[in-house]
C-alpha atoms as a PDB file:
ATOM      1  CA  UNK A   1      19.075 -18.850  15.032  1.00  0.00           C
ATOM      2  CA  UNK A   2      17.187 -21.987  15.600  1.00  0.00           C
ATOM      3  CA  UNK A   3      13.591 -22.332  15.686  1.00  0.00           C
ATOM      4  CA  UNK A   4      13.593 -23.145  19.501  1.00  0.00           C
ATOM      5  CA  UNK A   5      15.552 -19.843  20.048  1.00  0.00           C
ATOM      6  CA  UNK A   6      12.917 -17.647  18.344  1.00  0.00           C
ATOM      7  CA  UNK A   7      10.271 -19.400  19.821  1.00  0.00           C
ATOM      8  CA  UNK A   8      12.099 -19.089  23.609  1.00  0.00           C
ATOM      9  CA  UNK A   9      12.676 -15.091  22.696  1.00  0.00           C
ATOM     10  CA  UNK A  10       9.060 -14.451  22.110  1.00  0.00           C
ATOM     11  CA  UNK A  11       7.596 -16.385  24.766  1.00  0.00           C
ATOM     12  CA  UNK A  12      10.171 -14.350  26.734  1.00  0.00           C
ATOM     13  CA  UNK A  13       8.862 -10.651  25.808  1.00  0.00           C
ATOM     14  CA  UNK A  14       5.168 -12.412  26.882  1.00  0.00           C
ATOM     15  CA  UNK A  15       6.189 -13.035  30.383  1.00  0.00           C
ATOM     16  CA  UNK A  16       6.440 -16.413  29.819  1.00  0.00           C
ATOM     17  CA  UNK A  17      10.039 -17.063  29.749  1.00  0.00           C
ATOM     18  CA  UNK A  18      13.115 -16.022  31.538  1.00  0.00           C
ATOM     19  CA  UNK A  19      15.011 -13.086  29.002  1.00  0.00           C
ATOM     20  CA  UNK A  20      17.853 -14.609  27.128  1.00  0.00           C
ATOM     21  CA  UNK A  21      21.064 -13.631  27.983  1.00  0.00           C
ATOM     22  CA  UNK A  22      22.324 -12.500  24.775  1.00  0.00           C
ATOM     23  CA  UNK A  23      20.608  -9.672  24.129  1.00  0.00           C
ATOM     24  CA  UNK A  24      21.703  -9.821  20.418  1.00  0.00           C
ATOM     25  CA  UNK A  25      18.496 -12.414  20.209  1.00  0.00           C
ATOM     26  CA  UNK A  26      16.000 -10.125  21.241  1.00  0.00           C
ATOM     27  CA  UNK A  27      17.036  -7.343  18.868  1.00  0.00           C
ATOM     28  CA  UNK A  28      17.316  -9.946  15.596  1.00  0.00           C
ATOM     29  CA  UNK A  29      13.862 -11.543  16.916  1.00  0.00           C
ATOM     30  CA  UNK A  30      11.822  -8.350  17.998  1.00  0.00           C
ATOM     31  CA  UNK A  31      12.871  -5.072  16.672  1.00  0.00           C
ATOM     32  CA  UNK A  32      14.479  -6.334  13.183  1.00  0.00           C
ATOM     33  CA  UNK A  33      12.055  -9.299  12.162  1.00  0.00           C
ATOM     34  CA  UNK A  34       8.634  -9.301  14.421  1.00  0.00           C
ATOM     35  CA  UNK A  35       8.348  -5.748  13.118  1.00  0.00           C
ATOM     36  CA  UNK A  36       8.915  -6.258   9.306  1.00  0.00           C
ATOM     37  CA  UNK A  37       6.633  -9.016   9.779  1.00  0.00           C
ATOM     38  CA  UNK A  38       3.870  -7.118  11.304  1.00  0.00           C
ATOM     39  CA  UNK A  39       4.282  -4.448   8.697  1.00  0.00           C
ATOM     40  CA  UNK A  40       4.073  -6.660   5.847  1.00  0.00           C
ATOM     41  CA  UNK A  41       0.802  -7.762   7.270  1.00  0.00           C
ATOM     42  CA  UNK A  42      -0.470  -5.107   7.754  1.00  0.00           C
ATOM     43  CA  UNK A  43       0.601  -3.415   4.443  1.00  0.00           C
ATOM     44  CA  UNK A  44      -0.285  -6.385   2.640  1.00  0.00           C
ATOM     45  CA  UNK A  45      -4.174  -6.928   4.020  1.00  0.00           C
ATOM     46  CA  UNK A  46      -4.403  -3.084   3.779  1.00  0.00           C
ATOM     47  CA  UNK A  47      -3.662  -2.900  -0.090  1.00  0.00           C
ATOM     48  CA  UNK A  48      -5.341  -6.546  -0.908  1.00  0.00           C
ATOM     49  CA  UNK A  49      -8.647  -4.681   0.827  1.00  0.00           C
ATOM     50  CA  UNK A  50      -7.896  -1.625  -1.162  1.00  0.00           C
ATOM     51  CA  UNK A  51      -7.929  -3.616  -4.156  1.00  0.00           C
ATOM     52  CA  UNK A  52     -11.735  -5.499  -3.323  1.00  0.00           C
ATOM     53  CA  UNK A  53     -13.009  -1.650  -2.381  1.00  0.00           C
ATOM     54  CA  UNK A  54     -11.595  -0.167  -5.526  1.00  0.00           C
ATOM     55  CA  UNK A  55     -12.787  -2.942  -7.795  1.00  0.00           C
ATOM     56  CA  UNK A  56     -16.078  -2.647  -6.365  1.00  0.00           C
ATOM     57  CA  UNK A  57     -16.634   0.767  -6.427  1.00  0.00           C
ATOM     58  CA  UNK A  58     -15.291   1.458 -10.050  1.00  0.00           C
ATOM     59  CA  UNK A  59     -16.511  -1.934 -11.206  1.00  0.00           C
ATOM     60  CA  UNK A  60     -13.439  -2.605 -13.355  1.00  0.00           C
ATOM     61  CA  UNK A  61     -11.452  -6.066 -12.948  1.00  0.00           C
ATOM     62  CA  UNK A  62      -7.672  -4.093 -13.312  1.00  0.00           C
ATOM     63  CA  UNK A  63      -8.748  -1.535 -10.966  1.00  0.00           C
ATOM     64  CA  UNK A  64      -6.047  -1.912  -8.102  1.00  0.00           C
ATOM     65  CA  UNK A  65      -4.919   1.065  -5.209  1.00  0.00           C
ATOM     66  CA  UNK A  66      -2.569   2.661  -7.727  1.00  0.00           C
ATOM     67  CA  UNK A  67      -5.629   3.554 -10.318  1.00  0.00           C
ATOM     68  CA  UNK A  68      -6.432   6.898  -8.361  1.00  0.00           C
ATOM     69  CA  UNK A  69      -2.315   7.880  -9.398  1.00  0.00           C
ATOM     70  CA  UNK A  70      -1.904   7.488  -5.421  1.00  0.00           C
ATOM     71  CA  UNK A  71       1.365   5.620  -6.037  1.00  0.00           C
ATOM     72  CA  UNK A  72       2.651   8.327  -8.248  1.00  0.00           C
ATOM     73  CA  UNK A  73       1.840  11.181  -5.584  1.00  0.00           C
ATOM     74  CA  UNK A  74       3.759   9.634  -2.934  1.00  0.00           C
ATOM     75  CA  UNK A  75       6.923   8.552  -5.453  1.00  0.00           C
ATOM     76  CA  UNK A  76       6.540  12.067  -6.435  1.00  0.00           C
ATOM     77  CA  UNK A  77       6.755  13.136  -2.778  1.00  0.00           C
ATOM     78  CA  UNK A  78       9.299  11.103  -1.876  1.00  0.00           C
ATOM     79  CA  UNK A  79      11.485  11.823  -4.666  1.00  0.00           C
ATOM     80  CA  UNK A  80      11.585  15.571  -3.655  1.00  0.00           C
ATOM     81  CA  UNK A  81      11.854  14.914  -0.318  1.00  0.00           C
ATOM     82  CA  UNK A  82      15.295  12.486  -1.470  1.00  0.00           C
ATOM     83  CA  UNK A  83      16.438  15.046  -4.218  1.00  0.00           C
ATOM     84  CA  UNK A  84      16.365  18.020  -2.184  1.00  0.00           C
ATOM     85  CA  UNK A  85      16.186  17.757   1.682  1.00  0.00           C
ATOM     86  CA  UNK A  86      19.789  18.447   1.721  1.00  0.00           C
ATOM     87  CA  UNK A  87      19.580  21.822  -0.180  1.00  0.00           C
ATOM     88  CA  UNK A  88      16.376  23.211   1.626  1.00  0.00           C
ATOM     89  CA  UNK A  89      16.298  24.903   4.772  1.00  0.00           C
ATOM     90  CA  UNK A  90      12.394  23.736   5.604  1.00  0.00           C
ATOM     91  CA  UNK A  91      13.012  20.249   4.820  1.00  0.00           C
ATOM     92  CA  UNK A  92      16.046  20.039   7.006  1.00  0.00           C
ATOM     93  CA  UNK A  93      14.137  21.549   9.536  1.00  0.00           C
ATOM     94  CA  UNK A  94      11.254  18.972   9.254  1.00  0.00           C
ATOM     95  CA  UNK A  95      13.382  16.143   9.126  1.00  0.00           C
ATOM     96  CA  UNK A  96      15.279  17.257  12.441  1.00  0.00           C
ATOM     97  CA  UNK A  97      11.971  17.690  14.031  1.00  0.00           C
ATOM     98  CA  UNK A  98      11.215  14.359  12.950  1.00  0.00           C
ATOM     99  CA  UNK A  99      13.045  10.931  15.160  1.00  0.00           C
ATOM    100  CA  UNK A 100      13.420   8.702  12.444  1.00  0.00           C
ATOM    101  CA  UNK A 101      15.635  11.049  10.860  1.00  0.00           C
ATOM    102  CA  UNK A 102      15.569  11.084   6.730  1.00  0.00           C
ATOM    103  CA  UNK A 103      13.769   7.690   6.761  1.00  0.00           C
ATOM    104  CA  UNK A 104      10.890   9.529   8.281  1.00  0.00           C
ATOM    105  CA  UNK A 105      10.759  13.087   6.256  1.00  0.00           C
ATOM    106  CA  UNK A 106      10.896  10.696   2.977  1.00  0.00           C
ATOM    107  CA  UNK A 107       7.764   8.802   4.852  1.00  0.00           C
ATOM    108  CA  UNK A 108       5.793  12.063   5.644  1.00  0.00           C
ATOM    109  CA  UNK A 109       6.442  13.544   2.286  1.00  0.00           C
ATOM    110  CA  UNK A 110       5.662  10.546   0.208  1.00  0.00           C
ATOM    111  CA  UNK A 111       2.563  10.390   2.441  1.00  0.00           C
ATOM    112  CA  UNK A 112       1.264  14.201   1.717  1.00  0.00           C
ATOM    113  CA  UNK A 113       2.220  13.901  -1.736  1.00  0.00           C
ATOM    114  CA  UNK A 114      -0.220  10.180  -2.193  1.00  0.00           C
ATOM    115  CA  UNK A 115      -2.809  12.598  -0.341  1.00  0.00           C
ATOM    116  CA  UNK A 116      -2.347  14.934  -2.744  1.00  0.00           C
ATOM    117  CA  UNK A 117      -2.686  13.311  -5.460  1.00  0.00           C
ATOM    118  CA  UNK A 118      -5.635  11.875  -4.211  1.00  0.00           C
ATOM    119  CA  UNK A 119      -7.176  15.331  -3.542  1.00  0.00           C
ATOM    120  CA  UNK A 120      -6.914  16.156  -7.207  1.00  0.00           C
ATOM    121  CA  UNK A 121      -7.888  12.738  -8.936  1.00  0.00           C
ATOM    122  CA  UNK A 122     -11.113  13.112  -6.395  1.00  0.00           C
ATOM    123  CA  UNK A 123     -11.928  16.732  -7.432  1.00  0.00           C
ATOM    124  CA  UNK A 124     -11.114  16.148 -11.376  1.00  0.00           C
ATOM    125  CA  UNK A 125     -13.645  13.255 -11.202  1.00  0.00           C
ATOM    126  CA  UNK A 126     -16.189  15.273  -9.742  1.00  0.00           C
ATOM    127  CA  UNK A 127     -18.621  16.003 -12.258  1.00  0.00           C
ATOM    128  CA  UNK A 128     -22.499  17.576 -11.331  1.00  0.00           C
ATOM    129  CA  UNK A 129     -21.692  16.853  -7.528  1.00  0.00           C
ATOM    130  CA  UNK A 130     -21.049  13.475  -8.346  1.00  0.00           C
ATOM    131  CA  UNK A 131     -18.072  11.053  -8.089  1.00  0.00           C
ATOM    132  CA  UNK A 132     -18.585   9.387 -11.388  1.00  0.00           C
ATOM    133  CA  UNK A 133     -16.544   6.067 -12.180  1.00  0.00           C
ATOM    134  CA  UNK A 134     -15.536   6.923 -15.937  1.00  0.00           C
ATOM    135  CA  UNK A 135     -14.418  10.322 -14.505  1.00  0.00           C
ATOM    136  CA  UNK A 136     -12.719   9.233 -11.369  1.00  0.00           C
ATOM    137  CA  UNK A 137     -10.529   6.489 -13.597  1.00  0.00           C
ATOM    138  CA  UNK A 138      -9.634   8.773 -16.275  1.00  0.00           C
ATOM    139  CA  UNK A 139      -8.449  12.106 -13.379  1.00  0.00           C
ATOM    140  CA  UNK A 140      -6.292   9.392 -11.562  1.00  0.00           C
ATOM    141  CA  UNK A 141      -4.688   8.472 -15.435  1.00  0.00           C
ATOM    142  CA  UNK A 142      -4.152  12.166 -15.856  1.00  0.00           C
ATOM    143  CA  UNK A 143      -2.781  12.576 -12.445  1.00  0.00           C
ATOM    144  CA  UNK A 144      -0.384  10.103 -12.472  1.00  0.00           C
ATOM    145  CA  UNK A 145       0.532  10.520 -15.826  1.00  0.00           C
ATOM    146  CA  UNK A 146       1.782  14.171 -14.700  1.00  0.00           C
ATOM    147  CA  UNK A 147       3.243  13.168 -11.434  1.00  0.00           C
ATOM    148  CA  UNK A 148       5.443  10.623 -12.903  1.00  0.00           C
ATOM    149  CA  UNK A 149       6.607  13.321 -15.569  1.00  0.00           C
ATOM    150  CA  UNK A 150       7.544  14.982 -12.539  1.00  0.00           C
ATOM    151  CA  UNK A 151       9.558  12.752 -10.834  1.00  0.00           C
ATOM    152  CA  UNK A 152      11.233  11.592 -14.235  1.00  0.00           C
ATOM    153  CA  UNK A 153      12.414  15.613 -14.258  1.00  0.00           C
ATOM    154  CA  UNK A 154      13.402  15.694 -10.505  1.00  0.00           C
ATOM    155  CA  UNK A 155      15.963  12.464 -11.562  1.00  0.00           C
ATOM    156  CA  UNK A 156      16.919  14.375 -14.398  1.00  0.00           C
ATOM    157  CA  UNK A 157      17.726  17.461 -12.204  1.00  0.00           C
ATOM    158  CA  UNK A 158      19.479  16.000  -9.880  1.00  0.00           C
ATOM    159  CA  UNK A 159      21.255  12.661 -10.944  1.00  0.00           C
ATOM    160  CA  UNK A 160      22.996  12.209  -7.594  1.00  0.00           C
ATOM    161  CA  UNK A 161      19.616  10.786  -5.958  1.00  0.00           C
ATOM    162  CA  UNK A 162      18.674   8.852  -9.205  1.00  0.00           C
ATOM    163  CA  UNK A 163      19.595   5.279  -7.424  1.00  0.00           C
ATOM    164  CA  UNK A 164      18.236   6.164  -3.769  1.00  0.00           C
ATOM    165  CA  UNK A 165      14.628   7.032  -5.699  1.00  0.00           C
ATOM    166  CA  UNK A 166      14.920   4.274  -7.850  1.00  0.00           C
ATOM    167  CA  UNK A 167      15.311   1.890  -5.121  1.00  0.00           C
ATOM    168  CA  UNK A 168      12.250   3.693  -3.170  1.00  0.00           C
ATOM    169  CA  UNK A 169       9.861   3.303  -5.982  1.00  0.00           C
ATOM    170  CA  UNK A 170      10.529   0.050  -6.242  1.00  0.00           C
ATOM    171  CA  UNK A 171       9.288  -1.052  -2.735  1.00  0.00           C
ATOM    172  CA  UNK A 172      11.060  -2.434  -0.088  1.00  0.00           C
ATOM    173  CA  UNK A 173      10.984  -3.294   4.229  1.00  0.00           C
ATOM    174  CA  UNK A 174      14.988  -2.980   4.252  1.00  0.00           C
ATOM    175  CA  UNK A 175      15.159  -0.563   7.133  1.00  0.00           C
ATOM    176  CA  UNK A 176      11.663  -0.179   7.971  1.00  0.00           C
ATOM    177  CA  UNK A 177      11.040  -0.935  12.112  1.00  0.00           C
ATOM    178  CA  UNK A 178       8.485  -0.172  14.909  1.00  0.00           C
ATOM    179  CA  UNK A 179       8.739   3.804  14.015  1.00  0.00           C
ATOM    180  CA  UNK A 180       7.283   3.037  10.671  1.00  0.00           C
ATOM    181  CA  UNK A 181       3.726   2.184  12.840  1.00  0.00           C
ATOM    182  CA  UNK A 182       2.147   5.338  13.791  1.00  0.00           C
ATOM    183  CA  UNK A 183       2.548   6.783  10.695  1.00  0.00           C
ATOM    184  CA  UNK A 184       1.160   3.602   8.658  1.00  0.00           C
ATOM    185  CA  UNK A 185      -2.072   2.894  11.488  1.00  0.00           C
ATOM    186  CA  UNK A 186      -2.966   6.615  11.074  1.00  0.00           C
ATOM    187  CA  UNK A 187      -3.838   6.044   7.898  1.00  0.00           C
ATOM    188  CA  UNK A 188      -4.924   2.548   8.566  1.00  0.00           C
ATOM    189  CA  UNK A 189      -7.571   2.478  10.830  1.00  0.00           C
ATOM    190  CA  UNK A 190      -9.288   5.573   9.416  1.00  0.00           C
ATOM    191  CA  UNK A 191      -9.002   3.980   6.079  1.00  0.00           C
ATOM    192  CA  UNK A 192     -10.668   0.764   6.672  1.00  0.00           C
ATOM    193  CA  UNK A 193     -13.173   1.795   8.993  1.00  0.00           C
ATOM    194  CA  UNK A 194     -14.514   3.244   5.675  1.00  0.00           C
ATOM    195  CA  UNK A 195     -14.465   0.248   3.375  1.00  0.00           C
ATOM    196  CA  UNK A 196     -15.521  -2.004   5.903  1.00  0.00           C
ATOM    197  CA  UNK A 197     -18.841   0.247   7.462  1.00  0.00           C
ATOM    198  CA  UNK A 198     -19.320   0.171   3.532  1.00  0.00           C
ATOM    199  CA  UNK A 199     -19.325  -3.149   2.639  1.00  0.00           C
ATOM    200  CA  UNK A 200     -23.051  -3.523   1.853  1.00  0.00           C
ATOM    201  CA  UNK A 201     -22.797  -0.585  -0.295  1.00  0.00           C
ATOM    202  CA  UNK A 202     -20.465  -2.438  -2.313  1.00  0.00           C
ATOM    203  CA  UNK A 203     -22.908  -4.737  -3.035  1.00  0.00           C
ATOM    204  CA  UNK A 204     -25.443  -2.506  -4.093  1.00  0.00           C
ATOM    205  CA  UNK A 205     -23.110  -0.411  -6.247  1.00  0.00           C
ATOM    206  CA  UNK A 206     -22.385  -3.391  -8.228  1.00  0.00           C
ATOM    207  CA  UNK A 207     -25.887  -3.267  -9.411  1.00  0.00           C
ATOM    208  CA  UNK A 208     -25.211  -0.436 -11.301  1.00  0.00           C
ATOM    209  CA  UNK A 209     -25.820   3.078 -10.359  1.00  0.00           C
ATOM    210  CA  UNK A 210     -29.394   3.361 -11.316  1.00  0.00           C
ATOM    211  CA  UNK A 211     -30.327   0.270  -9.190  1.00  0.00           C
ATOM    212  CA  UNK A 212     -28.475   1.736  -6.332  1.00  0.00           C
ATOM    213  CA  UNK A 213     -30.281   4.718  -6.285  1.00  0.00           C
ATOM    214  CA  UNK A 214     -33.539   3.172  -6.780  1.00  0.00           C
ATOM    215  CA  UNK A 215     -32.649   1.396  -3.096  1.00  0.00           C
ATOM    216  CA  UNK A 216     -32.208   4.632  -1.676  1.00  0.00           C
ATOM    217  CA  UNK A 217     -28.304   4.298  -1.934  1.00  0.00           C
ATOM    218  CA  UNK A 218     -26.429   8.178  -2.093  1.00  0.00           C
ATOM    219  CA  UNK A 219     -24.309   6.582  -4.994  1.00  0.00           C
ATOM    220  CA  UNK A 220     -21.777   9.780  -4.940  1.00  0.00           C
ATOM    221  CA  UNK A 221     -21.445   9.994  -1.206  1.00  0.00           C
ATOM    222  CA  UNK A 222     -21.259   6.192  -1.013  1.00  0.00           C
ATOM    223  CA  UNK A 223     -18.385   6.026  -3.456  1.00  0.00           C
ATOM    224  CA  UNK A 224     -16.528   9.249  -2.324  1.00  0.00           C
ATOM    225  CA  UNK A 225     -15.647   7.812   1.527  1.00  0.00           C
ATOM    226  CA  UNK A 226     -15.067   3.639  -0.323  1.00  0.00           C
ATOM    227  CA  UNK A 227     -12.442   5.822  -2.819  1.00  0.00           C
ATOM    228  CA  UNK A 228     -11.199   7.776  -0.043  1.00  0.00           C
ATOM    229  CA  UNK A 229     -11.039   4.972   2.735  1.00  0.00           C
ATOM    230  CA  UNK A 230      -9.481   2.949   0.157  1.00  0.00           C
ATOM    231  CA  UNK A 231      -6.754   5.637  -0.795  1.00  0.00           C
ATOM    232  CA  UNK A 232      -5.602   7.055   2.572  1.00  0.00           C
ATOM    233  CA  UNK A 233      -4.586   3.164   3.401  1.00  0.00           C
ATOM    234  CA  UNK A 234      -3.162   2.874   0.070  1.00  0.00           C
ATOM    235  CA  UNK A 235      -1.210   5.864   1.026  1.00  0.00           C
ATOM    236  CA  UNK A 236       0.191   5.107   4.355  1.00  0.00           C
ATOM    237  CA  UNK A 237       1.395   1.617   2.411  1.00  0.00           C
ATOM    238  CA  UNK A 238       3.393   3.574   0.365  1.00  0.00           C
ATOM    239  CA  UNK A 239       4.602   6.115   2.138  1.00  0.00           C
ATOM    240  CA  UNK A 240       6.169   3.387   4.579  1.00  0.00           C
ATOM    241  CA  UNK A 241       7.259   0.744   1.880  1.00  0.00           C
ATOM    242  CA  UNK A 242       7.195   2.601  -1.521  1.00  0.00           C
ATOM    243  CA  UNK A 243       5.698   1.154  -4.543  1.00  0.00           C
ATOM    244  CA  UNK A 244       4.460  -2.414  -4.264  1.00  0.00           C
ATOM    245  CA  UNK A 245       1.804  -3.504  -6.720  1.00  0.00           C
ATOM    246  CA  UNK A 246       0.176  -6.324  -7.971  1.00  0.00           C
ATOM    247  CA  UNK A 247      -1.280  -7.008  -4.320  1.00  0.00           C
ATOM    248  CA  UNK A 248      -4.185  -5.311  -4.379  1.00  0.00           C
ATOM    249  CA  UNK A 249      -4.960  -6.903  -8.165  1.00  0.00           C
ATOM    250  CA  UNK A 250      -4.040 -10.736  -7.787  1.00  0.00           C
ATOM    251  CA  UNK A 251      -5.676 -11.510  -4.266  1.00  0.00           C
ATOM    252  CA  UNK A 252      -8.831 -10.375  -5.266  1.00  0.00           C
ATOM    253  CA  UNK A 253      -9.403 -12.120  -8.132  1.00  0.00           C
ATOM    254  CA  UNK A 254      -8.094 -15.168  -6.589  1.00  0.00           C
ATOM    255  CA  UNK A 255     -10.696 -14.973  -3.786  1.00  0.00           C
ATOM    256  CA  UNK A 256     -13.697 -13.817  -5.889  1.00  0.00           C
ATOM    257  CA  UNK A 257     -12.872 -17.488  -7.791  1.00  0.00           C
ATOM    258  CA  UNK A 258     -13.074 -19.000  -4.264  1.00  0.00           C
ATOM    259  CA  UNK A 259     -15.294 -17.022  -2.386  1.00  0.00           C
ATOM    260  CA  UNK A 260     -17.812 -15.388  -4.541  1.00  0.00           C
ATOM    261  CA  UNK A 261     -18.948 -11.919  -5.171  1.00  0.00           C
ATOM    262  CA  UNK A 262     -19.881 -10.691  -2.379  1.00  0.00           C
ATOM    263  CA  UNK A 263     -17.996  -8.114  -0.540  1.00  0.00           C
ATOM    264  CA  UNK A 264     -18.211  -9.204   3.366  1.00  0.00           C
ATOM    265  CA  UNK A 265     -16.678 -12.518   3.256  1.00  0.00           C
ATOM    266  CA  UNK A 266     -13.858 -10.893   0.133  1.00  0.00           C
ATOM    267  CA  UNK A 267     -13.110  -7.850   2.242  1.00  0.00           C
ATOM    268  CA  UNK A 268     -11.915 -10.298   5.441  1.00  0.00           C
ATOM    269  CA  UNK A 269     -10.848 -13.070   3.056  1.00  0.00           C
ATOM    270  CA  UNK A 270      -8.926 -10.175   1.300  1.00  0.00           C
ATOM    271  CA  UNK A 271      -6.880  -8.899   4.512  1.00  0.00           C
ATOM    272  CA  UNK A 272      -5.737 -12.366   5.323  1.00  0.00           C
ATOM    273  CA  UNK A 273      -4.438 -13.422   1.911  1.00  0.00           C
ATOM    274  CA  UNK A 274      -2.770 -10.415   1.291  1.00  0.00           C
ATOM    275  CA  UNK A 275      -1.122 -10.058   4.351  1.00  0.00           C
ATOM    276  CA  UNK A 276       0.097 -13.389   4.275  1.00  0.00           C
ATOM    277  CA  UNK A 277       1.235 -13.257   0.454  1.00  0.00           C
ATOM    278  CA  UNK A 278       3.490  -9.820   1.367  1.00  0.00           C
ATOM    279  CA  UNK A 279       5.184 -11.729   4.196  1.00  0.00           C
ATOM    280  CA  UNK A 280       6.079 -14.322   1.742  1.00  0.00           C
ATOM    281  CA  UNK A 281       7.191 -12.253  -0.775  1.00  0.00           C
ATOM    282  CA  UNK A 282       9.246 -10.397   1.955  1.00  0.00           C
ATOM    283  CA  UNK A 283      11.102 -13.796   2.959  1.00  0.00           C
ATOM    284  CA  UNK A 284      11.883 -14.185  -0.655  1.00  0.00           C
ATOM    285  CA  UNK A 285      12.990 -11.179  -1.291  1.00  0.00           C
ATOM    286  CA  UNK A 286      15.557 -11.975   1.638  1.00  0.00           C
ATOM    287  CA  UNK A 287      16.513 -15.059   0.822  1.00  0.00           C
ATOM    288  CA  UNK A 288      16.589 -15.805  -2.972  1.00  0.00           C
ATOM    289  CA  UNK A 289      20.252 -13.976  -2.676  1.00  0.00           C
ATOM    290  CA  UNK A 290      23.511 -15.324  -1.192  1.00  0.00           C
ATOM    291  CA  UNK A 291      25.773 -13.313   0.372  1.00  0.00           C
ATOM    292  CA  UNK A 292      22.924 -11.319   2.346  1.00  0.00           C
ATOM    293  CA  UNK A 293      21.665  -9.228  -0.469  1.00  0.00           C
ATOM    294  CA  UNK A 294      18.258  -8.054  -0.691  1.00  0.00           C
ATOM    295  CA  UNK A 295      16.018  -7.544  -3.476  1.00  0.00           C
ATOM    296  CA  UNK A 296      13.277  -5.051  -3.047  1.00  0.00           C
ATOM    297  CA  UNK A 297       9.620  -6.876  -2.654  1.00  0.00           C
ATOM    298  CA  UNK A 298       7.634  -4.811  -5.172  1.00  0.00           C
ATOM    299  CA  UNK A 299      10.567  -6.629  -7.850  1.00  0.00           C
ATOM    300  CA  UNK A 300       9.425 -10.008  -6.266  1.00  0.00           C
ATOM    301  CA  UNK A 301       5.923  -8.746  -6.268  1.00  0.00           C
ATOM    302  CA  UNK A 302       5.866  -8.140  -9.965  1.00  0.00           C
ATOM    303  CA  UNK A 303       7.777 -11.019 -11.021  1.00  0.00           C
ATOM    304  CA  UNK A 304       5.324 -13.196  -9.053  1.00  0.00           C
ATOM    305  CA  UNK A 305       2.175 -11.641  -9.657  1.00  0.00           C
ATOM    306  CA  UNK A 306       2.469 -10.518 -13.446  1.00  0.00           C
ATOM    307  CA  UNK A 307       2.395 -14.009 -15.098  1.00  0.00           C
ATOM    308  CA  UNK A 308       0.232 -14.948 -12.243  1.00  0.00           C
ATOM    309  CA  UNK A 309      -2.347 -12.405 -12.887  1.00  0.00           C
ATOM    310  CA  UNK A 310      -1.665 -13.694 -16.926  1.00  0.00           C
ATOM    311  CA  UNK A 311      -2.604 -17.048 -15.846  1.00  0.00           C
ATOM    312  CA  UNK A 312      -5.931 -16.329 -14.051  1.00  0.00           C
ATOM    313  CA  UNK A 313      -6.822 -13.718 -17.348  1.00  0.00           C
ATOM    314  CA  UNK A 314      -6.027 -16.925 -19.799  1.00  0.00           C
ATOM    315  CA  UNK A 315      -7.758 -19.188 -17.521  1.00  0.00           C
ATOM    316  CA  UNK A 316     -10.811 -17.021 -17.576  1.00  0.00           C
ATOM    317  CA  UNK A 317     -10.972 -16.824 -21.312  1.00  0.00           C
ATOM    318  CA  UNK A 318     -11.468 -19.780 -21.642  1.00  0.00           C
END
């Protein structure tokens, strides 16, 4: 399709336009690539905000949304959900119930298992009342360490759905359309209304958490809804798209070096870049094969950000 076609379709589902007559363009245009679009963007500024909440709340530079062993829950959810809807009578029935079919019981159950893993890395950390940093960073370690030991069994128990998890955890938008939405803005909204009412208590938590209580800051309850607001997005990114890292590590970094410190201007700066770098790495993911093939776009993910991220660590140093 050319540019001017595209362009014609979408000023035609505005009103703008007469409709085409080949309806062919408004299903490539709308359903298959608006939508991934919009859900890259939206996954992408999600986990990129993550990242700037996390960082800020367990002040540690290689904290990203995975730290909490969210990523683990919902491959760990997923993988079950893959390995043995077939074989159980409740998961059939759920995924019935369900309209997107299998696509959407894998969703839902990678989903309650991120949730769930969440749950546990929150009450592990708890310590005195208190969400404590050192406590909540070495529960998600634990947590994830476990949960992948898990899935690594559930592909050892049943080797038939070894590929189909595989290509889960790795991340991908193959497939994903506008049924993905409810599922990933019900985690979405909820989420980020938490991290961004909290932005000044970002700031203050980087003082340290002596200084913060000295301004009258309620350091555990502060950090509790940052974690969780930052983890129930984290989790609807997943559950939609699988694993895709890196996001929430690179783009803030890059935008502290640009931007500064402070957490209002990184937080929007952060939802911007990091939708726009997950559409990008979508296209590539797309195109960098001939013949139509796709790679998934947590690979392109990692092979961008890793020596990226290596780059800004050397450059740092010094």
């Amino acid at each position: 399709m050319s540019a001017g076609q595209v362009l014609r379709t979408l000023a035609a589902i505005v009103g703008l336009m007469p409709m085409p007559d080949d309806p062919t363009l408004v299903l490539v245009v709308v359903q298959i690539r608006l939508a991934r679009i919009c859900l890259a963007a939206l996954c992408g500024g999600a986990l990129a905000v993550a990242g700037v909440a996390l960082q800020g709340v367990l002040r540690n530079a290689l904290a990203d949304p995975f730290t909490l062993g969210i990523s683990a829950g919902a491959a760990c959810g997923a993988s079950m959900a893959i390995a043995f809807a077939d074989s159980s009578i409740v998961l059939c029935s759920i995924g019935k119930l369900l309209d997107s079919g299998s696509g959407g019981l894998i969703a839902v159950a990678a989903l309650v298992g991120a949730l769930m893993a969440l749950a546990g890395a929150l009450w592990l950390g708890r310590a005195d009342g208190v969400f404590r940093r050192e406590n909540v960073i070495l529960a998600g370690i634990a947590v994830a360490a476990f949960l992948g030991a898990l899935v690594t069994l559930i592909k050892a128990l049943n080797e038939e759905s070894v590929t189909s998890i595989v290509f889960w955890i790795m991340g991908s938008f193959q497939g994903r359309g506008w049924d993905s939405f409810p599922l990933l803005l019900g985690t979405f909204f909820p989420g980020m209304a938490a991290v961004t009412l909290g932005w000044r208590a970002l700031d203050v938590l980087a003082l340290g958490d002596e200084q913060a209580a000295q301004t009258g800051l309620a350091v555990g309850r502060a950090r509790f809804w940052l974690l969780a607001g930052a983890s129930c997005m984290t989790a609807g990114c997943v559950a939609v798209a699988g694993v895709i890292g890196f996001v929430g590590l690179v783009v803030p970094h890059t935008l502290r070096l640009l931007l500064g410190w402070g957490h209002g201007p990184l937080l929007t700066g952060a939802f911007f870049a990091g939708g726009i770098l997950l559409i990008w790495a979508d296209v590539l993911a797309r195109c960098i094969l001939s013949g139509g093939q796709e790679l998934p776009v947590g690979v392109v993910m990692a092979l961008l950000g890793g020596p990226f991220f290596a780059l800004l660590v050397r450059r740092r140093n010094m």
